[in-house]
C-alpha atoms as a PDB file:
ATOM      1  CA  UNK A   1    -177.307  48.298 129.372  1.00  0.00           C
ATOM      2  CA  UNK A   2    -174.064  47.026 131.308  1.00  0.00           C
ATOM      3  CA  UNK A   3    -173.796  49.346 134.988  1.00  0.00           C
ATOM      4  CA  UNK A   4    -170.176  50.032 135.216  1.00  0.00           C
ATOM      5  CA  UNK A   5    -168.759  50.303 138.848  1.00  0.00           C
ATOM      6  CA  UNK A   6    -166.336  52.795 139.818  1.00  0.00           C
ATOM      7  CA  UNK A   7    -162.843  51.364 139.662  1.00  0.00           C
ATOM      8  CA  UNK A   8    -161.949  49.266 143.181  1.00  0.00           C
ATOM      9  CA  UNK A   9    -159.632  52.163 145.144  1.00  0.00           C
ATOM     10  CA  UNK A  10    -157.371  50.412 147.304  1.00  0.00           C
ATOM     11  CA  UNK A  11    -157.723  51.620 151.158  1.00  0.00           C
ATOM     12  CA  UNK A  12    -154.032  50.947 152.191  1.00  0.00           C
ATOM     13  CA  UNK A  13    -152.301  52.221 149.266  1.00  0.00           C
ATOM     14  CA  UNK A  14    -148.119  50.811 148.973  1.00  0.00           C
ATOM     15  CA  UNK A  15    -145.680  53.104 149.029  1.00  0.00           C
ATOM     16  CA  UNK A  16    -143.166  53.187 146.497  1.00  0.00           C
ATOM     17  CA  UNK A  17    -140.440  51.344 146.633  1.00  0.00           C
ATOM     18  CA  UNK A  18    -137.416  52.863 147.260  1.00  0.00           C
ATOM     19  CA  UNK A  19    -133.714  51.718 146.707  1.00  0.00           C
ATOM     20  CA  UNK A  20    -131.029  52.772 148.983  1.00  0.00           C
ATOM     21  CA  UNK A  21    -127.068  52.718 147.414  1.00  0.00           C
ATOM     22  CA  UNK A  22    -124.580  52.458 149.311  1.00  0.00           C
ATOM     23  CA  UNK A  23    -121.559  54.714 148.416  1.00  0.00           C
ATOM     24  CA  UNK A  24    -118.116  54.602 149.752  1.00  0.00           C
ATOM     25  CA  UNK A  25    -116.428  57.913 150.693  1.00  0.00           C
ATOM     26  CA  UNK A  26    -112.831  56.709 150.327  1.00  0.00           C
ATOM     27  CA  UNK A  27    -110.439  59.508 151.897  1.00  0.00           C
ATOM     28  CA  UNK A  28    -107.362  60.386 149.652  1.00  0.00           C
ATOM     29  CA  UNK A  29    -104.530  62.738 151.215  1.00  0.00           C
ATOM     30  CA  UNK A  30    -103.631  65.292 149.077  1.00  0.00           C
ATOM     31  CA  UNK A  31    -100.225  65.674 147.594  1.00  0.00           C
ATOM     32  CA  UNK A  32     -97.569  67.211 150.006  1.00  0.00           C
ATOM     33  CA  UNK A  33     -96.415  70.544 149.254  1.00  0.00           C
ATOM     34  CA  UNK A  34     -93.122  70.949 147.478  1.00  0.00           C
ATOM     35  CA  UNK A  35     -93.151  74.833 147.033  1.00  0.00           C
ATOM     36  CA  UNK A  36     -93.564  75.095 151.414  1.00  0.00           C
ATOM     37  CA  UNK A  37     -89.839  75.355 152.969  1.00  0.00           C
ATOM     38  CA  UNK A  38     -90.148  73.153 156.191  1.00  0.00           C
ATOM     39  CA  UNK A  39     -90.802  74.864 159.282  1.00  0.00           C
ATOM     40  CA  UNK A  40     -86.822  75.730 160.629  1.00  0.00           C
ATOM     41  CA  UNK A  41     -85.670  73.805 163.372  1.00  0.00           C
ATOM     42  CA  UNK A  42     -85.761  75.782 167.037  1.00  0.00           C
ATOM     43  CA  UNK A  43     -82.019  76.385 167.884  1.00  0.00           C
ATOM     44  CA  UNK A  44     -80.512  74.834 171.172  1.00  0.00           C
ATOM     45  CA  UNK A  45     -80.639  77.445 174.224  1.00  0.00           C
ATOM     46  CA  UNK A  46     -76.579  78.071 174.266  1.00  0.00           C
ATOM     47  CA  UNK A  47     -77.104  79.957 177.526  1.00  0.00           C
ATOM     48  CA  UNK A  48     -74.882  78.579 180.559  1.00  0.00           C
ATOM     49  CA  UNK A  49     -77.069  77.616 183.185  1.00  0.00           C
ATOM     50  CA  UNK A  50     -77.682  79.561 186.443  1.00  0.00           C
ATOM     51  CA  UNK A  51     -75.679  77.159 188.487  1.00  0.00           C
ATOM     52  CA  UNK A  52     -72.290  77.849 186.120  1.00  0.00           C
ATOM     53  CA  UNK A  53     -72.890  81.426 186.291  1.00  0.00           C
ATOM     54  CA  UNK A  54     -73.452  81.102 189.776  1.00  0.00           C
ATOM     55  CA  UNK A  55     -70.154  79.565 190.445  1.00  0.00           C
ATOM     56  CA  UNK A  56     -68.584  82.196 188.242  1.00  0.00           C
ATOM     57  CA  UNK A  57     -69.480  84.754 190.292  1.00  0.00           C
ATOM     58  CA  UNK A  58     -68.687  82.888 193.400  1.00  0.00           C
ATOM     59  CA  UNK A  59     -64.963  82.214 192.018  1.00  0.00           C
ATOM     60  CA  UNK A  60     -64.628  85.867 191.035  1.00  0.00           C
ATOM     61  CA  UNK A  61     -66.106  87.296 194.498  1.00  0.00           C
ATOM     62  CA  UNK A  62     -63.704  85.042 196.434  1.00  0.00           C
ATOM     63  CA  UNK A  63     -60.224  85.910 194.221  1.00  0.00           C
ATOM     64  CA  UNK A  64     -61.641  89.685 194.274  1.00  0.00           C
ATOM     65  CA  UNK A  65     -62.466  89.761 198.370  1.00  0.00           C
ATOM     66  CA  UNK A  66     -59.241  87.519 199.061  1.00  0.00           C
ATOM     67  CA  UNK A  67     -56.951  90.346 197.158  1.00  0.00           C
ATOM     68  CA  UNK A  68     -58.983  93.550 198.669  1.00  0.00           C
ATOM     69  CA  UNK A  69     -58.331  92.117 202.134  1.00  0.00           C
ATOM     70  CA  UNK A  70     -54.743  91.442 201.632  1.00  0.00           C
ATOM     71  CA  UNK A  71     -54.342  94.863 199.881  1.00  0.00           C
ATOM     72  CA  UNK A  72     -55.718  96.655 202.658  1.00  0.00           C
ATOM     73  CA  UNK A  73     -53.811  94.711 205.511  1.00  0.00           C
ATOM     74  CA  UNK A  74     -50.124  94.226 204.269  1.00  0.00           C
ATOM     75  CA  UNK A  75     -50.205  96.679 200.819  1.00  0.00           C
ATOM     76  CA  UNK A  76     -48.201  98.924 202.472  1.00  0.00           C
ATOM     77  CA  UNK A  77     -45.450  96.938 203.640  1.00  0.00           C
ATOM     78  CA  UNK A  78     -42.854  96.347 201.049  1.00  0.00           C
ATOM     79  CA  UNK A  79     -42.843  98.174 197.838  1.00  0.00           C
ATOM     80  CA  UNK A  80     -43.362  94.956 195.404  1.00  0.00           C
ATOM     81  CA  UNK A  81     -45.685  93.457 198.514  1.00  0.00           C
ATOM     82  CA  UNK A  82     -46.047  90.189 200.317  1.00  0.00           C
ATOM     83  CA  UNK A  83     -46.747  86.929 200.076  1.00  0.00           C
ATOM     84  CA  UNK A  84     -49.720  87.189 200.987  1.00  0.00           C
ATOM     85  CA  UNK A  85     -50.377  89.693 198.335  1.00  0.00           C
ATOM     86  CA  UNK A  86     -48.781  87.818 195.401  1.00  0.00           C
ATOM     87  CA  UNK A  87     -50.745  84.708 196.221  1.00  0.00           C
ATOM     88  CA  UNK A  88     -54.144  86.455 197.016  1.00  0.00           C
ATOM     89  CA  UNK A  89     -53.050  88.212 193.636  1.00  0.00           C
ATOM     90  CA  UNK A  90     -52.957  84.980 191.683  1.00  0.00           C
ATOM     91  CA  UNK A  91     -56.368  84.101 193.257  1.00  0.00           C
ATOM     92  CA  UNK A  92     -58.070  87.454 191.951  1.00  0.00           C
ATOM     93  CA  UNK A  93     -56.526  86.816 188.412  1.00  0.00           C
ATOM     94  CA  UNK A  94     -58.416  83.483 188.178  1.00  0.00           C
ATOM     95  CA  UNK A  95     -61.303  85.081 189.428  1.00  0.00           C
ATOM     96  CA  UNK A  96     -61.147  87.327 186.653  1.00  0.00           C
ATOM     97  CA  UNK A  97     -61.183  84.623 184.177  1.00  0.00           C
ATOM     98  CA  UNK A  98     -64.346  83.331 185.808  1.00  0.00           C
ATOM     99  CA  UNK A  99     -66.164  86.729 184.966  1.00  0.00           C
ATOM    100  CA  UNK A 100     -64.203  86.205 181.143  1.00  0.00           C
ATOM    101  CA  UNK A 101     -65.987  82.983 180.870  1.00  0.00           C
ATOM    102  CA  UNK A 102     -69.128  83.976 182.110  1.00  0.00           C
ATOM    103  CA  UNK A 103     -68.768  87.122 179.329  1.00  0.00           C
ATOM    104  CA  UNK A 104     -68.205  84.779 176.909  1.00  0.00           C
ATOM    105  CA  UNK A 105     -70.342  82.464 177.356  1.00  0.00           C
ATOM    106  CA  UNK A 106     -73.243  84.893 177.338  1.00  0.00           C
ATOM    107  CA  UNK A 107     -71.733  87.331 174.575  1.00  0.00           C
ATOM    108  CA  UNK A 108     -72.055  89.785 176.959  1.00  0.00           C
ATOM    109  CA  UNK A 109     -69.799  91.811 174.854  1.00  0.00           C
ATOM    110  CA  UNK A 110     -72.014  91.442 171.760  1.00  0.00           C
ATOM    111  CA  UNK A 111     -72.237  88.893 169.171  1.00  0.00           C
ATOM    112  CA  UNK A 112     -69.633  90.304 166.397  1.00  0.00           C
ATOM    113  CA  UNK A 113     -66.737  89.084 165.664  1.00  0.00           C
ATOM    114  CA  UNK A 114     -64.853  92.419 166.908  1.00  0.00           C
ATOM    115  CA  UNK A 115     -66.730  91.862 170.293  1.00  0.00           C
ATOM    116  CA  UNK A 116     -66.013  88.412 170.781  1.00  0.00           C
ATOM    117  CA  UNK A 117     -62.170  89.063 169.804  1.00  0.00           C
ATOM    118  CA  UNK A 118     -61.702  91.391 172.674  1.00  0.00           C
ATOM    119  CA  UNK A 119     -62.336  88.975 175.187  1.00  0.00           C
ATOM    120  CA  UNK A 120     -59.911  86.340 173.767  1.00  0.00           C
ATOM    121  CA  UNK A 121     -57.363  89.037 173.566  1.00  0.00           C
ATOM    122  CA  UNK A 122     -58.373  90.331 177.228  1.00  0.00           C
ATOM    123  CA  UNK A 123     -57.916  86.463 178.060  1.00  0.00           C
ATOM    124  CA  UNK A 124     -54.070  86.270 176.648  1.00  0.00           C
ATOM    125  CA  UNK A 125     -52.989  89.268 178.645  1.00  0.00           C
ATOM    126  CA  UNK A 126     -54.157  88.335 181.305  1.00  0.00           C
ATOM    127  CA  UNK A 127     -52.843  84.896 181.374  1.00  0.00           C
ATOM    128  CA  UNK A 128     -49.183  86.371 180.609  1.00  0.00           C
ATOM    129  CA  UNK A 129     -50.257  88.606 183.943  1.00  0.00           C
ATOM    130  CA  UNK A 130     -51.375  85.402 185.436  1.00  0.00           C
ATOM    131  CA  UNK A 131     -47.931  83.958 184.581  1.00  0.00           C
ATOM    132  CA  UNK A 132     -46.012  86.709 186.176  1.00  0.00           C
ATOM    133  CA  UNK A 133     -47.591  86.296 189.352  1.00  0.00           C
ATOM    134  CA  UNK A 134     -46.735  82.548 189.621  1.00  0.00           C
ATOM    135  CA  UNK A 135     -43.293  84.234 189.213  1.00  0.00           C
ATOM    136  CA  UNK A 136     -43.344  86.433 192.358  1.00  0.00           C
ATOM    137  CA  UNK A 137     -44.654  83.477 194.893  1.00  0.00           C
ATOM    138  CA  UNK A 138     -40.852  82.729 195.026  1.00  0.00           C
ATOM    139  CA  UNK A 139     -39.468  85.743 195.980  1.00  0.00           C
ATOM    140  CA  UNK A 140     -41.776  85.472 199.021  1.00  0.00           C
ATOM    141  CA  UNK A 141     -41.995  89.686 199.189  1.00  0.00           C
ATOM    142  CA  UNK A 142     -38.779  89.888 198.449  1.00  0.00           C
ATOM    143  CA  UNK A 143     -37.093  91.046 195.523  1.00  0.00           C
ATOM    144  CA  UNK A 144     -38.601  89.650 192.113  1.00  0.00           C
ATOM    145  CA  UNK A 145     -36.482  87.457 189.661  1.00  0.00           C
ATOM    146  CA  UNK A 146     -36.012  88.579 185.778  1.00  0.00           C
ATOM    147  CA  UNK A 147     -39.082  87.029 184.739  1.00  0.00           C
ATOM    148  CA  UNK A 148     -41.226  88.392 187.200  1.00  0.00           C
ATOM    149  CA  UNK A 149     -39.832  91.956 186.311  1.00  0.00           C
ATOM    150  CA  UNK A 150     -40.315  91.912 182.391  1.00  0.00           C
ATOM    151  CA  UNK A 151     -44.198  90.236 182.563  1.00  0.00           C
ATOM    152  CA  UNK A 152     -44.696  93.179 185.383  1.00  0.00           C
ATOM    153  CA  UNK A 153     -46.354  95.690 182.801  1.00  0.00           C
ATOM    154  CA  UNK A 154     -49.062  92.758 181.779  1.00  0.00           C
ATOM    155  CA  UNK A 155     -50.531  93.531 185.599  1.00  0.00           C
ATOM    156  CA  UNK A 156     -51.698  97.085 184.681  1.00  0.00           C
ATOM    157  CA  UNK A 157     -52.942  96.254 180.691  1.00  0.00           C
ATOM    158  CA  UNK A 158     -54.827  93.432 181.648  1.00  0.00           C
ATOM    159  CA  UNK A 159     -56.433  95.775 183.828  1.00  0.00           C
ATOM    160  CA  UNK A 160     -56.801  98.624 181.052  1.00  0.00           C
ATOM    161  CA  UNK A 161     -58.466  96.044 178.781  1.00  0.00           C
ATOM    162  CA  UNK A 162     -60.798  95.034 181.465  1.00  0.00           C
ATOM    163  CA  UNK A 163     -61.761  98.591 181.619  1.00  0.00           C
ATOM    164  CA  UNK A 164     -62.729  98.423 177.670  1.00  0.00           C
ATOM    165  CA  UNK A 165     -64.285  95.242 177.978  1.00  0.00           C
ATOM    166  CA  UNK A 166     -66.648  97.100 180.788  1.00  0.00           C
ATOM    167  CA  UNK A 167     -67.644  99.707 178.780  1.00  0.00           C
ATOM    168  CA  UNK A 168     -68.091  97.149 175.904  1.00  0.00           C
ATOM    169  CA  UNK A 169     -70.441  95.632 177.978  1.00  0.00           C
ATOM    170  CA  UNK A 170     -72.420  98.560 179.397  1.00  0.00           C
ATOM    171  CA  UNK A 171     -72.634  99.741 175.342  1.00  0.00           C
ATOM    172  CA  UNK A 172     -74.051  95.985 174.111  1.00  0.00           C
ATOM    173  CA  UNK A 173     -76.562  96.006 176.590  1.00  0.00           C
ATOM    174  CA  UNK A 174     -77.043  92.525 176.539  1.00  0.00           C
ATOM    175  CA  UNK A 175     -76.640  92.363 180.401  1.00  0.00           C
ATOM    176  CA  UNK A 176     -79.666  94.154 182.303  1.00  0.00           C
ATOM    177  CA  UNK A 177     -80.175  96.005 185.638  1.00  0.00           C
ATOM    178  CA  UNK A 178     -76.777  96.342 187.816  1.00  0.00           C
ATOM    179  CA  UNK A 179     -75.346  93.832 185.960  1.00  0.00           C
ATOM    180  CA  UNK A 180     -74.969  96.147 183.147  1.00  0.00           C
ATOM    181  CA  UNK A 181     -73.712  98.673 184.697  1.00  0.00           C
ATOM    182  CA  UNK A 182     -71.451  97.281 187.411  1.00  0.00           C
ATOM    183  CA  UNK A 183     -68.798  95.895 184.910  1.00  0.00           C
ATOM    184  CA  UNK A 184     -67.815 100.047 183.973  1.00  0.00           C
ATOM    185  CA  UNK A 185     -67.666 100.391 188.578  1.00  0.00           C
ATOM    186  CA  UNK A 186     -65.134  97.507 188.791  1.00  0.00           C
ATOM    187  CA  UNK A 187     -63.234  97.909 186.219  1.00  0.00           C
ATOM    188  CA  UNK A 188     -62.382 101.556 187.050  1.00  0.00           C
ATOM    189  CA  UNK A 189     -59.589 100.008 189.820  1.00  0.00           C
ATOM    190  CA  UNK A 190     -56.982 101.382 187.423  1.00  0.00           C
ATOM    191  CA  UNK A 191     -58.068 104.787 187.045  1.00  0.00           C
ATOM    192  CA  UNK A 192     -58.678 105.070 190.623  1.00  0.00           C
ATOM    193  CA  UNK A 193     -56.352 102.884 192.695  1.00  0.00           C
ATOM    194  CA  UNK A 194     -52.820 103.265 190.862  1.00  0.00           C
ATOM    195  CA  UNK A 195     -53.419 107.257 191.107  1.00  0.00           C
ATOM    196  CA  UNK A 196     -53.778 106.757 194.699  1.00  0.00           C
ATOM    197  CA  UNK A 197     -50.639 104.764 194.975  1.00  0.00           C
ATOM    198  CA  UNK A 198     -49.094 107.453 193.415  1.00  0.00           C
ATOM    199  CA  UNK A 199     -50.560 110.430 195.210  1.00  0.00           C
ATOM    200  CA  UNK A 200     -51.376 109.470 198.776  1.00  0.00           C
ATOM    201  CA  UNK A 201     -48.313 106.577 199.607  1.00  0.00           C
ATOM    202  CA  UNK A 202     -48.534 103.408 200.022  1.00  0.00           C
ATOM    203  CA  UNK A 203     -50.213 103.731 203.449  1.00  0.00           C
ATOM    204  CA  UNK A 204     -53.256 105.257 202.242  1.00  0.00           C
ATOM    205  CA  UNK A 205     -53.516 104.326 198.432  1.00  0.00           C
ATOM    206  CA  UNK A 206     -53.279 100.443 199.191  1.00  0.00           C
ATOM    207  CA  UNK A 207     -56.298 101.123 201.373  1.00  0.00           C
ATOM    208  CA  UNK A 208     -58.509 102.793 198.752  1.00  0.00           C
ATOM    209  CA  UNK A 209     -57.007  99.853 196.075  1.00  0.00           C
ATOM    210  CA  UNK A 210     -58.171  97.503 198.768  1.00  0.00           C
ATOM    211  CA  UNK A 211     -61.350  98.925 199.200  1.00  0.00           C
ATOM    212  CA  UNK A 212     -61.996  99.162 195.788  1.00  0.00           C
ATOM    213  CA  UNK A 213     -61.389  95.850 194.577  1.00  0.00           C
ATOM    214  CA  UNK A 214     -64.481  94.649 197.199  1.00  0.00           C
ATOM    215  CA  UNK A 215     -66.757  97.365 196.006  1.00  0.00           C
ATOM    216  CA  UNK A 216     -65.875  96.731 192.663  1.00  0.00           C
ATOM    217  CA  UNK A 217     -64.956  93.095 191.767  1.00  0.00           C
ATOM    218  CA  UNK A 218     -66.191  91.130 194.546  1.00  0.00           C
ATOM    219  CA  UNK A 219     -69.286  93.093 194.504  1.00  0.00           C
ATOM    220  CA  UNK A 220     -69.461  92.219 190.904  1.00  0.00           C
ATOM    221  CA  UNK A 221     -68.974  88.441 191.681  1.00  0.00           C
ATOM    222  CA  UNK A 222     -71.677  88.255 194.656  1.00  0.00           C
ATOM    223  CA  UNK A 223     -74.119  90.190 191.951  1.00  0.00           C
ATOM    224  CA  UNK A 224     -73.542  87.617 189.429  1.00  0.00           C
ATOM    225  CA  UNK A 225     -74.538  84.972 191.455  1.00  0.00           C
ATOM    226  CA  UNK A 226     -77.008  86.158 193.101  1.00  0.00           C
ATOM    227  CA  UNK A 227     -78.567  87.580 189.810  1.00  0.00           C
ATOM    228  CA  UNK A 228     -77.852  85.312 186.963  1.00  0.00           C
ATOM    229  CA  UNK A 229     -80.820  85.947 185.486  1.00  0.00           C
ATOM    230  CA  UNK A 230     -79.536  89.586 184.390  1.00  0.00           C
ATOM    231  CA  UNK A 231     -77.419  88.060 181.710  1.00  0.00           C
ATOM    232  CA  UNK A 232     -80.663  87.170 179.607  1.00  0.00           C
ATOM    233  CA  UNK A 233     -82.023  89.620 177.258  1.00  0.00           C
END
């Protein structure tokens, strides 16, 4: 009878093979879009710099402070005034338009089209004012010539509109803080320094019309360019 032996167990047994693929992950973008509107482009800041605004307020302090002095000193003296008057006259007109442009410029008025129309029409009026007192440098204080006399009236209704434009502006709100408000303060002259004329003389009304042009205007001037930042929203 044949013994039989246990089958020979190998000690060290193998491990299984094992076979390793390599797979390539290739990445594919994915199709763009077409239903997404692209992101809108950022609009340019339109907002004049602080160093124009500042020299808009420095033009319209100087023309404002130049006239109230001259008002004050030598208002009283002829009936149609001086020289010095007309010219420092001229010089406050100009500064005027730098307070237009710096309305303008930051739609201080509002953005409509009404809004933005009363300072153009402001601007013609006052350049036919402007134009009449180019006309009175040659009279020297004396007596003015016939253009002079018929572009007179422009003096007092570019004021007027200046008076809407400052409530305009004080309404919109687009200017902050004293800036806001000081526009209405100015712009009162009319209401306050051509009553005076009336009432009190010449003595005493071109005093107060003096005065108020440098707590108005030229304090209005030395605000905006101290504070340009009170034109921003």
């Amino acid at each position: 009878m044949t013994e039989r032996h246990p089958a020979t167990v190998d000690r060290f047994p193998q491990e299984p093979v094992m076979t390793t693929f390599r797979t390539t992950t290739s990445h594919v973008p994915a199709p763009a879009r077409t239903d997404v509107a692209p992101p809108a482009p950022v609009p340019p800041d339109r907002h004049p710099s602080s160093g124009t605004l500042r020299l808009l307020g420095a033009g319209l302090a100087a023309g404002a402070g130049a006239y109230g002095v001259a008002f004050m000193t030598s208002g009283a003296e002829s009936e149609q005034g001086t020289f010095a008057i007309s010219l420092t006259g001229l010089f406050f007109q100009l500064g005027v338009f730098c307070l237009l442009a710096a309305m303008w410029r930051t739609r201080a008025t509002g953005t409509t089209r009404l809004a933005r129309a009363m300072l153009v029409v402001e601007a013609v009026v006052l350049g036919i004012a402007t134009v009449q007192s180019v006309f009175t440098l040659p009279a020297n204080g004396g007596e003015w010539g016939t253009v002079a006399t018929v572009l007179d009236p422009f003096w007092p209704l570019s004021m007027l509109g200046m008076a809407v434009i400052g409530v305009k502006v004080a309404v919109a709100g687009r200017w902050r803080g004293a800036l806001r408000v000081w526009p209405v303060v100015a712009e009162t002259w009319i209401f306050v320094a051509l009553p005076s004329l009336m009432v009190f003389g010449r003595e005493i009304g071109s005093v107060v019309a003096g005065a108020h042009f440098l707590v108005g205007y030229a304090a209005l001037g030395v605000l905006l360019a101290m504070r340009p930042d009170l034109t921003r929203r």
